[in-house]
Protein backbone atom coordinates (compact mmCIF):
# COMPACT_ATOMS: atom_id res chain seq x y z
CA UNK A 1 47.99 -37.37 -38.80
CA UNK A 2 45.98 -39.08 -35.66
CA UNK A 3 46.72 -37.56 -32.17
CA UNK A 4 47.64 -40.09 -29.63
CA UNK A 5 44.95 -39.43 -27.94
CA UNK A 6 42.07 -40.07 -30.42
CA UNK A 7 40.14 -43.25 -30.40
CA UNK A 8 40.67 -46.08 -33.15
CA UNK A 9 37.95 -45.75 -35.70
CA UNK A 10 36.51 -49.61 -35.61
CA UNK A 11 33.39 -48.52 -37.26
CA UNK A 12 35.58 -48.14 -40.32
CA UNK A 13 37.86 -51.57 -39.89
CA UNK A 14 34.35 -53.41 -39.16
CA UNK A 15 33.45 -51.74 -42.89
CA UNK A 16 36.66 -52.87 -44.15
CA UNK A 17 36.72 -56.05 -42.72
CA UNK A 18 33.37 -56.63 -44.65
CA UNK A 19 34.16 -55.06 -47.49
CA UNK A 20 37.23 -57.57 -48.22
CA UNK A 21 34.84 -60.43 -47.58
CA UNK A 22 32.39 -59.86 -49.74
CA UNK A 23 34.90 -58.80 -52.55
CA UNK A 24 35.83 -62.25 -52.70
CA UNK A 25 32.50 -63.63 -52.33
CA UNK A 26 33.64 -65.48 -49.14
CA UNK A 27 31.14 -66.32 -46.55
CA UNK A 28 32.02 -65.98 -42.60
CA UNK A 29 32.94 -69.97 -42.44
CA UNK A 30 35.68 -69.53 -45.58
CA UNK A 31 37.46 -66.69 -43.83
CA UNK A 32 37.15 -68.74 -40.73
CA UNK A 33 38.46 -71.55 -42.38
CA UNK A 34 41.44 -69.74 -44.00
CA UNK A 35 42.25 -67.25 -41.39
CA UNK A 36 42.04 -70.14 -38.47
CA UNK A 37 39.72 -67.54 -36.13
CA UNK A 38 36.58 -68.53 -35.49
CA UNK A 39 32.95 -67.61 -37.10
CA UNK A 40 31.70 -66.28 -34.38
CA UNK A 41 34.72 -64.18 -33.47
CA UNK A 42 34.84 -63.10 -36.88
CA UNK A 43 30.91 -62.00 -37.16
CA UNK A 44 30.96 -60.28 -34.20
CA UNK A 45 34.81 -58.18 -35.20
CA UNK A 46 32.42 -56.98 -38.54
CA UNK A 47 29.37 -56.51 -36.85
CA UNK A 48 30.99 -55.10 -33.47
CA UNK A 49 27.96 -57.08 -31.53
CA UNK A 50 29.08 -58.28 -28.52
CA UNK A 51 28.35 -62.53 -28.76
CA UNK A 52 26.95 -63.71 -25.61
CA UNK A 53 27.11 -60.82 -23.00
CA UNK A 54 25.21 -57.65 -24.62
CA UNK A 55 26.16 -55.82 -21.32
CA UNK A 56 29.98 -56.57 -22.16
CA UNK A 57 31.55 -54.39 -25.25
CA UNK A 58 32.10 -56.30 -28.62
CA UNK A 59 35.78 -58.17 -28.49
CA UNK A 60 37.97 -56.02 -30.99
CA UNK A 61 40.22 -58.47 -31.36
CA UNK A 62 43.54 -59.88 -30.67
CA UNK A 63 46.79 -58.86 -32.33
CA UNK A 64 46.95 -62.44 -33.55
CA UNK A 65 43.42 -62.69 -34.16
CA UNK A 66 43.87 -59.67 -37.42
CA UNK A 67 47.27 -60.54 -38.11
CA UNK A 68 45.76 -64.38 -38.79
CA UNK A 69 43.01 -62.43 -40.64
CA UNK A 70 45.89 -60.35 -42.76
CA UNK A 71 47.84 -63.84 -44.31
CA UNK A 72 44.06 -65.10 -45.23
CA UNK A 73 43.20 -61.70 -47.23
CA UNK A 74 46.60 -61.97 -48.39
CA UNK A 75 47.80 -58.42 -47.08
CA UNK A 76 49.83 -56.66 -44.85
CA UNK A 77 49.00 -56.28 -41.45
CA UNK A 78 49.10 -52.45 -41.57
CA UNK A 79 47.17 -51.94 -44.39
CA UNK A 80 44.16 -54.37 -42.96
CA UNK A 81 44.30 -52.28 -39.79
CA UNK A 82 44.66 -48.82 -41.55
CA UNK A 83 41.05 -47.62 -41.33
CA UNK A 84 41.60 -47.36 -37.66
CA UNK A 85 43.24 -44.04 -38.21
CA UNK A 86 40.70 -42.55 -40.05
CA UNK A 87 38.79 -39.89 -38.38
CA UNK A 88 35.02 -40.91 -37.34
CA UNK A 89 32.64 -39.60 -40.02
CA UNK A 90 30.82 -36.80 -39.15
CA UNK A 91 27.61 -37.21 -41.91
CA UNK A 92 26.08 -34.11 -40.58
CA UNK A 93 28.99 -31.92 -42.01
CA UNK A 94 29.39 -34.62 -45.00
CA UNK A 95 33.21 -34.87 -44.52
């Protein structure tokens, strides 16, 4: 179970986010498209590269912005935004 105070993993819900894209063979401008958020919000939520400012963090996104993102995948909320509680990988221990 996550602590309160440990950090959202968005390393994994970038994966995630990708992974469900490319499952369905869907290129940035159909999720756009379907979800109503914007390309370049959505490349730079998977590729957590902040758009015009590279001394500004990445955006992680509005509430709205991954619920909007949810309906187009076609899944609950929750389970889009699960990876967030998964602990950071550690690849030097290989958990």
């Amino acid at each position: 179970m996550p602590h309160a105070d440990d950090d959202p993993n968005f390393d994994a819900l970038r994966l995630h986010l990708a992974r469900l894209r490319h499952e369905r063979g869907w290129s940035y401008d159909e999720l756009a498209a379907r979800s109503g958020v914007g390309r370049s919000t959505l490349v730079t939520l998977e590729s957590g590269s902040p758009r015009r400012n590279p001394e500004k963090p990445a955006t992680t996104g509005t509430l709205t912005t991954w619920y909007r993102i949810a309906q187009a995948f076609d899944t609950d909320l929750g389970d889009l935004l699960a990876p967030l509680h998964h602990p950071a990988r550690n690849d030097s221990d290989g958990s």
